[in-house]
C-alpha atoms as a PDB file:
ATOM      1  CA  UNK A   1      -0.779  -7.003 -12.583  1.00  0.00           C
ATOM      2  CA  UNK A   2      -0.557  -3.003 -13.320  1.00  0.00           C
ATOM      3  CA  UNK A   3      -3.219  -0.889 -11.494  1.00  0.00           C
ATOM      4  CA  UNK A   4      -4.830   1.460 -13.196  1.00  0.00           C
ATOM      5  CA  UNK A   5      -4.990   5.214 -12.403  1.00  0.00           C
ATOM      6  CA  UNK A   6      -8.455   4.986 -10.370  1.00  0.00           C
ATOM      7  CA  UNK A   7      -7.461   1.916  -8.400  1.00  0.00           C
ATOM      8  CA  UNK A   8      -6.972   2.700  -4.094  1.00  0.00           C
ATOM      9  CA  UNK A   9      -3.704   1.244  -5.056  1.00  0.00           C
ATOM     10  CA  UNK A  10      -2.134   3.313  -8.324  1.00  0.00           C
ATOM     11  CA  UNK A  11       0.486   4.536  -7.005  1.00  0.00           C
ATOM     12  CA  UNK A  12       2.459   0.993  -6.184  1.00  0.00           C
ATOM     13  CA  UNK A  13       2.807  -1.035  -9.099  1.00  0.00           C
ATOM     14  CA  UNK A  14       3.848  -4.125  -9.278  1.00  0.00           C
ATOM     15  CA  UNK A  15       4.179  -6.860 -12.132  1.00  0.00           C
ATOM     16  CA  UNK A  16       2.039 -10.459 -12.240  1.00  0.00           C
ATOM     17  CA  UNK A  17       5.533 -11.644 -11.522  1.00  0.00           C
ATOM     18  CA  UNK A  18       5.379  -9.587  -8.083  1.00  0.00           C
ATOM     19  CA  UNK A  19       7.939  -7.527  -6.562  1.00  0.00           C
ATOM     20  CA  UNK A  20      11.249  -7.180  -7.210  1.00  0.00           C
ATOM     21  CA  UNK A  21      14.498  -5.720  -5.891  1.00  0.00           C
ATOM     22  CA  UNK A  22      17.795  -5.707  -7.991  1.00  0.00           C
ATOM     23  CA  UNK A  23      21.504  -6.031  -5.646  1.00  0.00           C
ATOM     24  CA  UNK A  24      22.703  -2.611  -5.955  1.00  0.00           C
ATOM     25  CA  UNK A  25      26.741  -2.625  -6.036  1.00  0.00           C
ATOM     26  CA  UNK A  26      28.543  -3.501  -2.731  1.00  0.00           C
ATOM     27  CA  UNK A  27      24.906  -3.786  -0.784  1.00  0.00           C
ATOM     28  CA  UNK A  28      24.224  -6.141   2.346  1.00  0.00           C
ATOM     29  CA  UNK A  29      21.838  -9.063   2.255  1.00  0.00           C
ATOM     30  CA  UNK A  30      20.293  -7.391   5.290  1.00  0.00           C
ATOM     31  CA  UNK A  31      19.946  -3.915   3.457  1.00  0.00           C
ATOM     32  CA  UNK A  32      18.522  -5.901   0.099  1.00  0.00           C
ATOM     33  CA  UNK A  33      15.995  -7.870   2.515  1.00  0.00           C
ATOM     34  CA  UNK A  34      14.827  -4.580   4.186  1.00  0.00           C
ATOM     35  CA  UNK A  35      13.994  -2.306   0.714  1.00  0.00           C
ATOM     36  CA  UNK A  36      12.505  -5.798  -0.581  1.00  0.00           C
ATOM     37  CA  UNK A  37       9.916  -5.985   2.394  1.00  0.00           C
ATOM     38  CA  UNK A  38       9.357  -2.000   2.331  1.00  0.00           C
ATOM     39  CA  UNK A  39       8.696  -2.578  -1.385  1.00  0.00           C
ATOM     40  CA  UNK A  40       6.250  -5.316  -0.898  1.00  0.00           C
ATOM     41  CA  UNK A  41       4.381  -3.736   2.313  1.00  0.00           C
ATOM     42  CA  UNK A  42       4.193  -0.510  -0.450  1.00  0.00           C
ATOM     43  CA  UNK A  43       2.559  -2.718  -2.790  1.00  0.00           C
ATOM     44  CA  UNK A  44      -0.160  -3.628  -1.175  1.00  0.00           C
ATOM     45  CA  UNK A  45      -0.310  -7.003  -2.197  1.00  0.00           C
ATOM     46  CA  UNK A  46      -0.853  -8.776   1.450  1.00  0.00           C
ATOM     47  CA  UNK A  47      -3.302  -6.177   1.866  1.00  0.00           C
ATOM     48  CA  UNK A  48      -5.229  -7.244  -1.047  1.00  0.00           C
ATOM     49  CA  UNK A  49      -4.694 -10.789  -0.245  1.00  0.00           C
ATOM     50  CA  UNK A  50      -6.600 -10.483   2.730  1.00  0.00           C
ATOM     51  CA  UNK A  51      -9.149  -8.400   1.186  1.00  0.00           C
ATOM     52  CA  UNK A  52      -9.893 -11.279  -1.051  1.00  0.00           C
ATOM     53  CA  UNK A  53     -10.122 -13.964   1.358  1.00  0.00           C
ATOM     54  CA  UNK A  54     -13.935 -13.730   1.688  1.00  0.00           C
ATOM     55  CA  UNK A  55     -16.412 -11.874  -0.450  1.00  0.00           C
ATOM     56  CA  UNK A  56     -16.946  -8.968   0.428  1.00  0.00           C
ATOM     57  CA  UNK A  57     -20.607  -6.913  -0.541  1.00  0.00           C
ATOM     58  CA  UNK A  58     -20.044  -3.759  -3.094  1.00  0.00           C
ATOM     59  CA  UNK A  59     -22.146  -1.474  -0.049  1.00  0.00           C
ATOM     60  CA  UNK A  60     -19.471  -2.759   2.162  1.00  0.00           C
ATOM     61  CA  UNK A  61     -16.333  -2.107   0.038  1.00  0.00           C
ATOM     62  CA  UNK A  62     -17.994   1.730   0.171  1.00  0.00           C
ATOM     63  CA  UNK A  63     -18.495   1.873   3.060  1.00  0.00           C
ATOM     64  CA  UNK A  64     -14.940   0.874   3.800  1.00  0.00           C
ATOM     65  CA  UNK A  65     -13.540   2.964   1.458  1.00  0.00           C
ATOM     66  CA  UNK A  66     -15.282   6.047   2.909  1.00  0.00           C
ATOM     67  CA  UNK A  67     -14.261   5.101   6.246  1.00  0.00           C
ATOM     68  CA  UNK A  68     -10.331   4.809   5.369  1.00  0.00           C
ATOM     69  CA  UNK A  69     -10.940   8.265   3.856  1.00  0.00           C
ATOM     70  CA  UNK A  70     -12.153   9.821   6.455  1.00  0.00           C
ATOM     71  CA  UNK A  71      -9.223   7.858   8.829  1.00  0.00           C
ATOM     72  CA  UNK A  72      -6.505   9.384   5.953  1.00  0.00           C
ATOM     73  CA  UNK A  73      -7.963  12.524   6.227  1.00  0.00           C
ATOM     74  CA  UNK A  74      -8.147  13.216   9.781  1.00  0.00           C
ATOM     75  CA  UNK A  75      -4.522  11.902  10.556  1.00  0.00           C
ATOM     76  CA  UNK A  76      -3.025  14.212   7.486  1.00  0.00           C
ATOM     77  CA  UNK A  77      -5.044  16.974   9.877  1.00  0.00           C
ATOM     78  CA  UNK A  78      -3.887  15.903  13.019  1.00  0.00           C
ATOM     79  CA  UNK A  79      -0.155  15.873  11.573  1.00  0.00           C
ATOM     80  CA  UNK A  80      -0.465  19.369  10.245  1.00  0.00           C
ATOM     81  CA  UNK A  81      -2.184  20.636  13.379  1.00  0.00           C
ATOM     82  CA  UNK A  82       0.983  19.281  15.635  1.00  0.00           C
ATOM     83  CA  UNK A  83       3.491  20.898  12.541  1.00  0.00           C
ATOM     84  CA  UNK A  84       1.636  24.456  13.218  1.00  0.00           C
ATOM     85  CA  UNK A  85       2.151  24.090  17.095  1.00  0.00           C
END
């Protein structure tokens, strides 16, 4: 699956085969097993699993949209606010 540019989600691809890490020379299992979950938690994918357990009304996807908005842009303003103090 390859989001497009106007999806909540465009900046994590990911491929209908899911995500993927390659072994990267002389790595850990541990190390390989940590990027792979950052990678998938990136990808939103258990996010949008959930999400599509139960239907969910187009007024209420706005309405939850606008309300992560509104959460994003407050704590990008409370991080700048504590940066300036």
């Amino acid at each position: 699956m390859t989001l497009h540019k106007g999806s909540s989600m465009a900046k994590y691809q990911y491929s209908e085969q899911g995500v993927s890490v390659k072994l990267k020379y002389n790595e850990s299992p541990e190390n390989l097993i940590k990027r792979f979950k950052k990678k998938f938690m990136k990808s939103g994918i258990t996010q949008e699993c959930r999400q599509r357990m139960f239907y969910e009304k187009p007024s209420d996807k706005r309405r939850r949209r606008r309300r992560e908005g509104r959460n994003r842009i407050l704590k990008e303003l409370k991080k700048e606010q504590e940066r300036n103090n």
